[in-house]
Protein backbone atom coordinates (compact mmCIF):
# COMPACT_ATOMS: atom_id res chain seq x y z
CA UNK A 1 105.87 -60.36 61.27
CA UNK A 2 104.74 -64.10 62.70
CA UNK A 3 101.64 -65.09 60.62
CA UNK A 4 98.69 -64.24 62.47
CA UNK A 5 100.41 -64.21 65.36
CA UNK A 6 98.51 -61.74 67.67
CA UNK A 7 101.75 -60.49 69.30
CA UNK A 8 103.18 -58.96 66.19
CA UNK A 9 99.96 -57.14 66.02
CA UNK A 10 100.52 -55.36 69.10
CA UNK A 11 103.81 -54.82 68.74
CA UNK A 12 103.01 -52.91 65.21
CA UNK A 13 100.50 -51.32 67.49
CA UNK A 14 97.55 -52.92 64.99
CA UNK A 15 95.86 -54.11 68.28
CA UNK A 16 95.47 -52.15 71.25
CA UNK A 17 97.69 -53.20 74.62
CA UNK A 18 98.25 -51.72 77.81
CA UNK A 19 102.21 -51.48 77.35
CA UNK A 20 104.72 -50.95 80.61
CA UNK A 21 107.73 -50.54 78.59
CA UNK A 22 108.89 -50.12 74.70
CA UNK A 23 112.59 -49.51 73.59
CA UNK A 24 113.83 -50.55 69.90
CA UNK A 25 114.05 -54.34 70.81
CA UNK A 26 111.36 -54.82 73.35
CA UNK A 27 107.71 -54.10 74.63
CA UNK A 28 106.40 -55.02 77.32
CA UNK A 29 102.19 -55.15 78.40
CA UNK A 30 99.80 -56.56 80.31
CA UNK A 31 98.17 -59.65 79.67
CA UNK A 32 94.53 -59.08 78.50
CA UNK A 33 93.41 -63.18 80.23
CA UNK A 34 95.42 -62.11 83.74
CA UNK A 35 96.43 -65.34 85.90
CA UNK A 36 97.19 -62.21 88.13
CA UNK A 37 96.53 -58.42 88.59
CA UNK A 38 99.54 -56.99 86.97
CA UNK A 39 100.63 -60.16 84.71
CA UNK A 40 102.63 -59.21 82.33
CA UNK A 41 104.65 -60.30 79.32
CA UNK A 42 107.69 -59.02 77.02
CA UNK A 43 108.23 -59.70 73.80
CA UNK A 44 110.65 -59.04 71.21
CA UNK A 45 110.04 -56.99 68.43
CA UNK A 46 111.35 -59.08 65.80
CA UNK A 47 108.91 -62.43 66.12
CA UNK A 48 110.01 -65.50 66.91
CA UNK A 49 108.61 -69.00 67.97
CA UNK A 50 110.85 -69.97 70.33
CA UNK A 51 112.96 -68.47 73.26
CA UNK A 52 116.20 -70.99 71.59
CA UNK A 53 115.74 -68.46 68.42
CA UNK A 54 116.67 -65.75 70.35
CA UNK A 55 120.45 -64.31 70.11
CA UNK A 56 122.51 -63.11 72.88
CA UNK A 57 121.44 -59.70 72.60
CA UNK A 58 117.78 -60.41 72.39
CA UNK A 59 117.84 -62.99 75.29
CA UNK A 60 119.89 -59.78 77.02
CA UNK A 61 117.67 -57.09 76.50
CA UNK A 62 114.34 -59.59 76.68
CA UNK A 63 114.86 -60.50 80.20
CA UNK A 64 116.27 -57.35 81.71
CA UNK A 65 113.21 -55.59 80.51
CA UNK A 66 111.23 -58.86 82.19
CA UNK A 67 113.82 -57.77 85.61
CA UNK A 68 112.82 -54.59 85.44
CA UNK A 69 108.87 -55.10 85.00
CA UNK A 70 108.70 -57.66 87.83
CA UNK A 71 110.75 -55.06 89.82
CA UNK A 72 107.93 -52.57 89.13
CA UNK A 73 105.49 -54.60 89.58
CA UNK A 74 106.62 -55.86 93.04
CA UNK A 75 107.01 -52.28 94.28
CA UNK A 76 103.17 -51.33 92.90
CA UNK A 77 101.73 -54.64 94.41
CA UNK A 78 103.55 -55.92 96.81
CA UNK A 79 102.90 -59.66 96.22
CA UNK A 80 104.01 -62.61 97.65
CA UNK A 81 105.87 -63.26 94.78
CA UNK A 82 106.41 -63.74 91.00
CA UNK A 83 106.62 -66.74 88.29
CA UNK A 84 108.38 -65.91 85.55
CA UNK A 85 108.42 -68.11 82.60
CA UNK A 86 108.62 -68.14 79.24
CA UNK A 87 106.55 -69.77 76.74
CA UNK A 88 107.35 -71.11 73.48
CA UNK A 89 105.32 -71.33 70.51
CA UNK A 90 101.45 -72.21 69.83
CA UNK A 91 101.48 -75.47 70.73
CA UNK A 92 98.51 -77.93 69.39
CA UNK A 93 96.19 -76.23 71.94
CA UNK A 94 92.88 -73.89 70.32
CA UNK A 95 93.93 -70.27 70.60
CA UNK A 96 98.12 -70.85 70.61
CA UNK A 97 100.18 -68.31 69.76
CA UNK A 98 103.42 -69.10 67.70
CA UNK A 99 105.65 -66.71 69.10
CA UNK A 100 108.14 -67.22 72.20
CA UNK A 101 107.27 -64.27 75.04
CA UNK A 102 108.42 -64.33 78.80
CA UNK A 103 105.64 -64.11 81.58
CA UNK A 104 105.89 -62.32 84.53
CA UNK A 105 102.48 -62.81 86.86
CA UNK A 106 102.71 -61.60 90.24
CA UNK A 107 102.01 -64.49 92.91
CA UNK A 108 99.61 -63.85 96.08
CA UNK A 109 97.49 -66.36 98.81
CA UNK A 110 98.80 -69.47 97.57
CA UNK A 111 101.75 -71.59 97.16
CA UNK A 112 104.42 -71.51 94.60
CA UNK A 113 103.38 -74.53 92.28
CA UNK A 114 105.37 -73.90 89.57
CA UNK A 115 108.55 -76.49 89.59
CA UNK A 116 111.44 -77.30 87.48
CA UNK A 117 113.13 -80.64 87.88
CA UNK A 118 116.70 -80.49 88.64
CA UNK A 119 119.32 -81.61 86.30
């Protein structure tokens, strides 16, 4: 377990969560600060900081659980669309969490802003 790292808390089910999905690698809940209804992320159960710590089999079962909740999602709300992303570590801002965890918000009334230079 991360050092005060709030995710490992939920995941040991020390803090309360609205969960979507739990197997023996993964759990995935809702976000309790939305940027959408039904934003969601998934985490691993074993902590760690960044998304480049994952193996193969965590990156695996981390994002097919991430498929599977925007899948859900999209047939329960019907948005325009999703973002997912996934963020890595605390960074230096107040309130960051060291622990890598994809993000899956649903998108709806507004453009895609979300862009990743090529190459």
């Amino acid at each position: 377990m991360g050092e005060d790292c709030i995710f490992c808390g939920i995941v040991a089910g020390d803090l309360p969560s609205y969960d979507l999905y739990e197997d023996d690698e993964v759990l995935a809940f809702l976000d309790v600060n939305p940027a959408a209804e039904g934003h969601a992320l998934v985490v691993p159960k074993e902590h760690h900081e960044r998304v480049t710590d994952f193996d193969a089999e965590t990156t695996a079962a981390v994002f097919t659980v991430a498929r599977r909740v925007a899948a859900a999602m999209d047939a329960a709300l019907d948005p325009d669309g999703f973002n997912l992303f996934q963020t890595n570590g605390g960074g230096r801002r107040p309130g960051g969490v060291p622990r890598a965890r994809p993000r899956d918000p649903p998108r709806r009334g507004r453009p895609d802003r979300l862009r990743v230079p090529a190459g």
